[in-house]
Protein backbone atom coordinates (compact mmCIF):
# COMPACT_ATOMS: atom_id res chain seq x y z
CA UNK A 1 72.75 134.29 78.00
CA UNK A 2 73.35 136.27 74.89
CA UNK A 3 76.10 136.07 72.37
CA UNK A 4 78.31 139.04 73.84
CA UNK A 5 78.62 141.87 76.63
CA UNK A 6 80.68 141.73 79.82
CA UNK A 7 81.95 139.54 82.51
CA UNK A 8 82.71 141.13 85.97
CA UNK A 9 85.55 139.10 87.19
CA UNK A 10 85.99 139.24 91.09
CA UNK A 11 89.30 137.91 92.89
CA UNK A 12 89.78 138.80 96.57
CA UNK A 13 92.56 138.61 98.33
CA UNK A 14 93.55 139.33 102.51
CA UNK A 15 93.76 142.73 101.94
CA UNK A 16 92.35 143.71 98.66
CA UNK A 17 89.82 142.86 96.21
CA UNK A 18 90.73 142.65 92.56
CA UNK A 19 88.15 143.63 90.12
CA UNK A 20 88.11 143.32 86.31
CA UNK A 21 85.68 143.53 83.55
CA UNK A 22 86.12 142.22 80.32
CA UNK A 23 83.83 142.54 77.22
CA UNK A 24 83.12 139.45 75.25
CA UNK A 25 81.43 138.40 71.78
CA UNK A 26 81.36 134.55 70.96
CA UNK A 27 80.46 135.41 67.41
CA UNK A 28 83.57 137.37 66.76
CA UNK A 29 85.76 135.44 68.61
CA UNK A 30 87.09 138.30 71.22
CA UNK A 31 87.79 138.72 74.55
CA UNK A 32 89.36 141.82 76.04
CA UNK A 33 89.84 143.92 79.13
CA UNK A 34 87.39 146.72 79.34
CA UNK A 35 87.89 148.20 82.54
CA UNK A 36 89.74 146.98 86.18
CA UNK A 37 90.56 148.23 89.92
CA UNK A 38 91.89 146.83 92.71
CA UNK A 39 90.37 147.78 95.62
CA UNK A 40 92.95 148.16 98.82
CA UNK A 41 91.65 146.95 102.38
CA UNK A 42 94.66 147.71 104.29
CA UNK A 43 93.66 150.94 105.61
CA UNK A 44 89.88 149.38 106.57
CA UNK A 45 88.80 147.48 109.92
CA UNK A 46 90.01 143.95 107.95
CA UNK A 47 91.05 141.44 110.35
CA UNK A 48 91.69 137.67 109.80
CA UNK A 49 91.01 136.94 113.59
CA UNK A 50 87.44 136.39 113.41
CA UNK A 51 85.22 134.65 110.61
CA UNK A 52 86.10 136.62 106.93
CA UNK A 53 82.55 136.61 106.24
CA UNK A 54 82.27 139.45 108.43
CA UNK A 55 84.30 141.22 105.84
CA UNK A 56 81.29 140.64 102.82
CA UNK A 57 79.60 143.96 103.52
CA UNK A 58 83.13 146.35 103.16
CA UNK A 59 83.95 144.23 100.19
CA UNK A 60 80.68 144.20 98.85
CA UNK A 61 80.51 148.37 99.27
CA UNK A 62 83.73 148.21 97.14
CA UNK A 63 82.51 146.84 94.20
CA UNK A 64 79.09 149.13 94.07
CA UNK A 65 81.85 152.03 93.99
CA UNK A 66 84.26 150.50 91.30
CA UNK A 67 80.49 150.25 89.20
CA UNK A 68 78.68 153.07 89.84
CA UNK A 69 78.35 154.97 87.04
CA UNK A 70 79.72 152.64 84.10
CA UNK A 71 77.37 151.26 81.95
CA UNK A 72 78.22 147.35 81.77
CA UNK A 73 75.94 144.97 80.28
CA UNK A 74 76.92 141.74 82.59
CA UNK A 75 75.97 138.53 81.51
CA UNK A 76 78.18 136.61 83.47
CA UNK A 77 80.75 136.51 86.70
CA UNK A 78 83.53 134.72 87.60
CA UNK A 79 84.87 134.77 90.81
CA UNK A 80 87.59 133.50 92.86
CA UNK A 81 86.92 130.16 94.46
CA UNK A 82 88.15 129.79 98.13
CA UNK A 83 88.98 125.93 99.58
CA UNK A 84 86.01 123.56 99.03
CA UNK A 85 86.21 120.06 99.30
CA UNK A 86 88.68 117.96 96.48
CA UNK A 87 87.35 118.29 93.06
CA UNK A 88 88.25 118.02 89.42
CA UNK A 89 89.09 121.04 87.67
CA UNK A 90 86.94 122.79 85.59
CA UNK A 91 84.07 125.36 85.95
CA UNK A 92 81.48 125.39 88.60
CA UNK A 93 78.03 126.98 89.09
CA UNK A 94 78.09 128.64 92.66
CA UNK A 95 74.80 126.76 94.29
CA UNK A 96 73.58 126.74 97.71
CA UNK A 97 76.13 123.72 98.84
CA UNK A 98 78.91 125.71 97.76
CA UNK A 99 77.73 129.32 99.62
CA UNK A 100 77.02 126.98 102.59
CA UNK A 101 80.54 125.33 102.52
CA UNK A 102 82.08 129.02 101.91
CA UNK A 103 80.05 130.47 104.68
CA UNK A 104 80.58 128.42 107.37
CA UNK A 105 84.18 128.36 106.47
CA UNK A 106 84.28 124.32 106.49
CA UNK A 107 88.17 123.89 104.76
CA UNK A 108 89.28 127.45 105.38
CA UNK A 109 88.99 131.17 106.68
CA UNK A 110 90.37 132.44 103.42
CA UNK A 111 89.65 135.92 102.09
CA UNK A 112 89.09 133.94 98.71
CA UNK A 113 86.23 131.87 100.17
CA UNK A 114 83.95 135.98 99.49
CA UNK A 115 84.61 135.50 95.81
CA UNK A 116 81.35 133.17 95.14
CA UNK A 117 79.55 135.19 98.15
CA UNK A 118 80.48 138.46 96.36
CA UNK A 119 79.21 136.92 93.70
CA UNK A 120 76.20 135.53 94.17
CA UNK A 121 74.80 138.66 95.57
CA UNK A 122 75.76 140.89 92.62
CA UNK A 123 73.78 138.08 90.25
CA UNK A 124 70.79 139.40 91.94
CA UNK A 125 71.27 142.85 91.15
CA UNK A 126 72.37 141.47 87.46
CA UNK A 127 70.12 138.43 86.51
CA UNK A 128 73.38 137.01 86.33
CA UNK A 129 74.79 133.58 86.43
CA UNK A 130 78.22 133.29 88.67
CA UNK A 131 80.73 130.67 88.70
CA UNK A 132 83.69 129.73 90.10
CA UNK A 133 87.08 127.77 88.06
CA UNK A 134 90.19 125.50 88.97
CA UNK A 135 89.97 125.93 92.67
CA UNK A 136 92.78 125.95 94.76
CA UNK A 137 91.77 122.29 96.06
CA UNK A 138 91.15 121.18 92.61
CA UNK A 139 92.03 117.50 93.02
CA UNK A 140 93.06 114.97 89.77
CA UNK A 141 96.08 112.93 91.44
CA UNK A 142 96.57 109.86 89.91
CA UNK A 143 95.94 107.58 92.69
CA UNK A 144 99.78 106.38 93.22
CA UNK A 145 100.24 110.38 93.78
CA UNK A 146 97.96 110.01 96.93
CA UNK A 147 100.43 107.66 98.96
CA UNK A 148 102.38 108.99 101.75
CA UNK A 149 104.10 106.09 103.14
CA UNK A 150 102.45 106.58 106.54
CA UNK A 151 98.61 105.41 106.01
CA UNK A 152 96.91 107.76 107.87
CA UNK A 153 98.45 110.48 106.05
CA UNK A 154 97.10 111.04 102.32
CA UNK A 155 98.59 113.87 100.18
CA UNK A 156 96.35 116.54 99.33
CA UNK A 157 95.89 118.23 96.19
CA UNK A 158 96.28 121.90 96.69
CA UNK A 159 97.91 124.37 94.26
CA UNK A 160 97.43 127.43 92.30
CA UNK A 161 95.41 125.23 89.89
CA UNK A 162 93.71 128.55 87.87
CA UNK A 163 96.61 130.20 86.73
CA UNK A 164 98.77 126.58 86.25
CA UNK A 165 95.95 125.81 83.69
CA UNK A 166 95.83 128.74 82.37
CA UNK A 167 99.14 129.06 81.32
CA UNK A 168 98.87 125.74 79.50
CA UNK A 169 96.01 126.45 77.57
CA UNK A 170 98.02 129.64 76.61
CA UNK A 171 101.35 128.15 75.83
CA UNK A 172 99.56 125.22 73.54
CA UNK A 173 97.26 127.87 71.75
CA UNK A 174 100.47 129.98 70.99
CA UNK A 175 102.75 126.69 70.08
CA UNK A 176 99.91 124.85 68.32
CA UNK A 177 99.91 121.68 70.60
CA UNK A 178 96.27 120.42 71.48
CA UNK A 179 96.01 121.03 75.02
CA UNK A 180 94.24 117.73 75.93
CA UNK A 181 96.90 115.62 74.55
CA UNK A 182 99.85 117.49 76.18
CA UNK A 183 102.42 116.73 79.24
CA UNK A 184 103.97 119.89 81.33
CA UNK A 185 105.28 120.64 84.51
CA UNK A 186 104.70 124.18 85.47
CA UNK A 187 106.25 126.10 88.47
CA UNK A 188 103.74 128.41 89.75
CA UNK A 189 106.41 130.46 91.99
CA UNK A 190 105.04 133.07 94.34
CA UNK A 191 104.56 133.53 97.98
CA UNK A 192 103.76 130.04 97.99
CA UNK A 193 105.27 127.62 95.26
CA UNK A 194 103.50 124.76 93.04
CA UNK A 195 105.63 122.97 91.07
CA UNK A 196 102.33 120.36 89.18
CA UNK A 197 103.22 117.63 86.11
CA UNK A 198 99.85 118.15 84.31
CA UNK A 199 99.37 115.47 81.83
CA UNK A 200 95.89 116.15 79.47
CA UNK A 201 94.90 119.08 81.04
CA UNK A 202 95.03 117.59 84.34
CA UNK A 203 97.18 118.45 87.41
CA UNK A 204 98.32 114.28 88.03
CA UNK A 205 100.44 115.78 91.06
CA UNK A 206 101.48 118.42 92.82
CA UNK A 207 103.44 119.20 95.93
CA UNK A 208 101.00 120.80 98.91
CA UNK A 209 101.95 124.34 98.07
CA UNK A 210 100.56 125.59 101.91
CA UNK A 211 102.13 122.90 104.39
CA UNK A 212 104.05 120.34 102.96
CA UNK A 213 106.55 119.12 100.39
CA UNK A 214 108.35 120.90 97.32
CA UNK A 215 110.84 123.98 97.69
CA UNK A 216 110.55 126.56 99.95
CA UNK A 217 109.27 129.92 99.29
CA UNK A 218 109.34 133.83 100.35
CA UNK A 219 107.04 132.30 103.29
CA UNK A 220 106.17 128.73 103.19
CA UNK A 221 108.71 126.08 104.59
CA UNK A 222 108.15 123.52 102.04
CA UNK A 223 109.37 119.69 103.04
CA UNK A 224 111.20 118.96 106.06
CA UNK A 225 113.31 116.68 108.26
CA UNK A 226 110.76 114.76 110.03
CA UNK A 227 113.10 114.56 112.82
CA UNK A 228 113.66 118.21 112.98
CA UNK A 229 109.83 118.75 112.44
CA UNK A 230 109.12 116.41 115.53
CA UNK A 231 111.66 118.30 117.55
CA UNK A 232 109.77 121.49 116.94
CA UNK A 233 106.10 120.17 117.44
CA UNK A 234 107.38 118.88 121.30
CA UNK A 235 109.28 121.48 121.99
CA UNK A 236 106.75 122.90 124.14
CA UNK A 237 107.28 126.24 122.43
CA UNK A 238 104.40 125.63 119.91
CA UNK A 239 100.62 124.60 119.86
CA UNK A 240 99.59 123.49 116.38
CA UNK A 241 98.17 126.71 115.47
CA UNK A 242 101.06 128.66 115.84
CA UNK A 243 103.39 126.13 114.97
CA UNK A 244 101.14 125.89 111.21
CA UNK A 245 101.51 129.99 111.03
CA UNK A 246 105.21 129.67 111.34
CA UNK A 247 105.30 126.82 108.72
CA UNK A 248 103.17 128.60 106.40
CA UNK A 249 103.59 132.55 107.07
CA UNK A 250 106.89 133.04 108.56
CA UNK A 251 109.24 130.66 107.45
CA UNK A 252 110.98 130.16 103.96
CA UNK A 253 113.05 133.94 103.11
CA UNK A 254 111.47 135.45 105.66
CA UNK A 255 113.03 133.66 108.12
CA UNK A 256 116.26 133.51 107.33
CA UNK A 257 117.00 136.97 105.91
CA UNK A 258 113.57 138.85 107.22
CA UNK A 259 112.16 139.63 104.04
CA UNK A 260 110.13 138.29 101.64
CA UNK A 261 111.24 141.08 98.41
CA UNK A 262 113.09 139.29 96.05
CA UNK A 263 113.90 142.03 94.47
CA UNK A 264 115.72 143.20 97.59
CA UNK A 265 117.13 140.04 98.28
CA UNK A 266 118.56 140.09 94.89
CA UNK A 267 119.93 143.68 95.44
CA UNK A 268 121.82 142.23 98.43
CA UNK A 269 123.34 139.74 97.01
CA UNK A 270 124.92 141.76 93.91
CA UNK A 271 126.32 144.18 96.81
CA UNK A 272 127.79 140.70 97.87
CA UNK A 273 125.79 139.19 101.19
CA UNK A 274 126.73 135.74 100.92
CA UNK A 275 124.02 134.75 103.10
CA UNK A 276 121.46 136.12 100.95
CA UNK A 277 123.18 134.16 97.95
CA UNK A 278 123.13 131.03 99.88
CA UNK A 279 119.80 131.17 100.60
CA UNK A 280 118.52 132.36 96.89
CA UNK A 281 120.63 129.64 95.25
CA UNK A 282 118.81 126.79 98.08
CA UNK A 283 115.44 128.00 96.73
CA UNK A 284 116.47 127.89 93.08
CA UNK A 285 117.72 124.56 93.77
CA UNK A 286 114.91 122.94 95.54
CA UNK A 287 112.56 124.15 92.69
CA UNK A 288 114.97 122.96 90.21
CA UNK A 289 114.64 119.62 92.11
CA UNK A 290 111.05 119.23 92.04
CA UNK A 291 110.99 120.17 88.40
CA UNK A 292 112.68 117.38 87.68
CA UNK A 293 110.93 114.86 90.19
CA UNK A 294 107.60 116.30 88.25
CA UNK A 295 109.11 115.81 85.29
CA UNK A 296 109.48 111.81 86.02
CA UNK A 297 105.87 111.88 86.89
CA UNK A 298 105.57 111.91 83.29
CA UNK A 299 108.52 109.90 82.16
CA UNK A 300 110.48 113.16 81.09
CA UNK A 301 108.04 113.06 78.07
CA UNK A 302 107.39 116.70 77.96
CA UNK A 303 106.15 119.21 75.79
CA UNK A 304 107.61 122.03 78.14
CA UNK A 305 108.37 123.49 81.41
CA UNK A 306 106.30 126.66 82.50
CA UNK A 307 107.42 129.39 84.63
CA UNK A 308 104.96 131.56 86.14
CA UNK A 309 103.81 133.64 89.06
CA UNK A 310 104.63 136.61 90.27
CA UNK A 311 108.38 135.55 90.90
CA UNK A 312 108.77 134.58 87.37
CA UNK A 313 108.97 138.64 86.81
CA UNK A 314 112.75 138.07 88.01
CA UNK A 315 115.48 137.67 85.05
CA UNK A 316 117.81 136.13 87.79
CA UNK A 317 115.84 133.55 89.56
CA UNK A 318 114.36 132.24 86.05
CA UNK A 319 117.87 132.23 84.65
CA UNK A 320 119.22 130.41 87.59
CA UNK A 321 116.41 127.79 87.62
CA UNK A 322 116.59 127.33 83.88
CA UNK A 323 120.45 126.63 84.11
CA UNK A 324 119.50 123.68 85.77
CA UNK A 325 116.35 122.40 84.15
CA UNK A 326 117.15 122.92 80.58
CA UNK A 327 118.27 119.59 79.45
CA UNK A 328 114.85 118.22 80.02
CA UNK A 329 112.78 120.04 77.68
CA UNK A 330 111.95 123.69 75.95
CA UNK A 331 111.50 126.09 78.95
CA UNK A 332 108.16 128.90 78.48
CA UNK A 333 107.67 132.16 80.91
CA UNK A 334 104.72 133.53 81.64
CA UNK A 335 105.28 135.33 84.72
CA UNK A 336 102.68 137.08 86.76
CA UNK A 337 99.47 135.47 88.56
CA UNK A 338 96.79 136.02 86.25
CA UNK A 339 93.94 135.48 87.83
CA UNK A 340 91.52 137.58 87.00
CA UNK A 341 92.67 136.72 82.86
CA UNK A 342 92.19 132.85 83.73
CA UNK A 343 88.44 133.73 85.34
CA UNK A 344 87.59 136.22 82.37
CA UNK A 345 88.80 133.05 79.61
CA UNK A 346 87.05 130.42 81.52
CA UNK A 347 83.47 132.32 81.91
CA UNK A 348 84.28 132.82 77.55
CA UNK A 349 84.29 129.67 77.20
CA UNK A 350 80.82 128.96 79.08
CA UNK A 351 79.50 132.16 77.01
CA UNK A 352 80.80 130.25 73.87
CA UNK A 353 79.79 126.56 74.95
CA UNK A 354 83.11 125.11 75.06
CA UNK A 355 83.03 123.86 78.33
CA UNK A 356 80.79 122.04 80.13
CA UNK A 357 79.08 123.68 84.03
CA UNK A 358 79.98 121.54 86.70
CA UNK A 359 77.75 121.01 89.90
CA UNK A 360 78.73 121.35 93.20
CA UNK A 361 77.68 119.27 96.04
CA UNK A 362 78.54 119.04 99.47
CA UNK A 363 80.43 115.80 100.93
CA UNK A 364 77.75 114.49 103.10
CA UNK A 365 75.41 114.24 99.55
């Protein structure tokens, strides 16, 4: 690989694909944006119903168009891991386990799991090496952080791990705190919420940020009664399938003011819907809650707390949560997702040997 040119950065998403690409030099030090596009599905025969794989070819047609005609000398891509099995964080080399795991759609039927397939076919066109970082099940509980309290039921590791480490290694680079010696809890907060103590660089816990545990979000129901929870699964109104989409697509906001804007949930309130209000100030305080329950994960020794995602954008909801949180320690936004920024940094620092490639292999090896 040679000392500088550009990294194509791939992130898809149900209906889109976001492209980036950045131009590097390890010898001067420099990483920026050179050109990005996001690509919009919505209007295109895209359907979750049957395997996404189907989708590669539409997605793949995409990207030829957002290249054609700029002259990009790629040494590297990054792309957008999809569910794979538990696995420390850090940067991976997409190998023939991983496509196979994607493919076949083992842990999920995610539009992310075409980031490494994307991928891997454009290295062919570019002599290119791709990788994948922080996936979404990237997995460094402590092992106390695995028990439930029922035995057969193990809690899982899955957050928004890429930007949640990216916004650490940003915050300690800007405040001059070594990043492998520091203790955070950051509250990823979009349609789905992570709220993850990460002690050395590692996420030590997290709550389940798709079924399970923490606040809930525009979407997600977060934890639950059990009672209530076992009411609803015997109903007889709900198979697991559909019972899991309302849980994880159509609960949260949505259901209880049927929206998931908070920026027009935020307009209602100030015209004074006291239902809207209610429901804002429950989410604000169940994140605030698991703040601090994160923040005992590491003794309420803490360098910080971390705001981001794309809710973090809001003036209101960070001012609301921080009014409750800031006692415990200095309080950092960095709102947005930044996904395709967290891909572009990691593949820099495999083009400047800072980090080590990781291999991939499926469970049954």
């Amino acid at each position: 690989m040679k000392n500088s040119g550009h990294i194509l950065v791939i992130n898809p998403g149900s209906t889109s694909t976001k492209l980036a690409i950045y131009t590097f030099d390890s010898g001067l030090r420099d990483l920026k944006l050179a050109a990005t596009e996001n690509l919009d599905h919505s209007a295109d025969s895209v359907h979750q119903d049957g395997p996404i794989t189907d989708q590669l070819p539409l997605r793949l047609k995409g990207v030829h168009a957002f290249l054609k005609g700029k002259s990009f000398d790629i040494q590297l891509i990054m792309a957008r891991s999809g569910p794979l099995k538990p696995m420390i964080g850090g940067t991976y080399a997409v190998s023939n386990d991983m496509l196979e795991d994607l493919q076949s759609g083992k842990y999920s039927n995610h539009a992310s799991n075409l980031g490494a397939l994307l991928g891997k076919e454009l290295s062919h066109e570019f002599s290119a090496p791709v990788y994948v970082s922080d996936p979404i099940t990237t997995d460094e509980f402590d092992p106390v952080a695995r028990i439930s309290g029922v035995p057969e039921i193990e809690r899982k590791s899955r957050a928004h791990a890429l930007n949640i480490k990216a916004c650490v290694r940003k915050v300690c680079l800007s405040n001059n705190i070594a990043f492998e010696k520091s203790r955070w809890v950051v509250g990823h907060l979009g349609g789905g919420i992570s709220i993850a103590a990460v002690r050395s660089g590692k996420l030590v816990d997290v709550n389940d940020a798709l079924l399970g545990m923490g606040p809930f979000s525009p979407e997600r129901a977060g934890a639950l009664p059990i009672a209530g929870l076992l009411e609803l699964a015997f109903s007889g109104v709900y198979d697991q399938a559909s019972l899991s989409t309302k849980l994880s697509r159509n609960s949260g906001l949505k259901a209880y003011l049927g929206t998931t804007d908070l920026q027009q949930i935020e307009e209602q309130i100030t015209q004074g819907n006291k239902e809207a209000k209610l429901v804002y100030e429950a989410m604000v305080y169940q994140i605030a809650k698991e703040i601090g329950a994160m923040a005992s994960v590491l003794s309420f020794n803490l360098n910080g707390i971390i705001l981001t995602g794309g809710m973090a954008n809001s003036t209101k909801l960070c001012a609301e949560i921080i009014s409750r949180v800031k006692d415990l320690t200095n309080i950092y936004i960095e709102a947005g997702e930044n996904e395709l920024q967290a891909l572009a940094e990691a593949g820099y620092r495999i083009a400047c040997g800072e980090e080590p490639i990781l291999q991939y292999e499926s469970e049954e090896k």
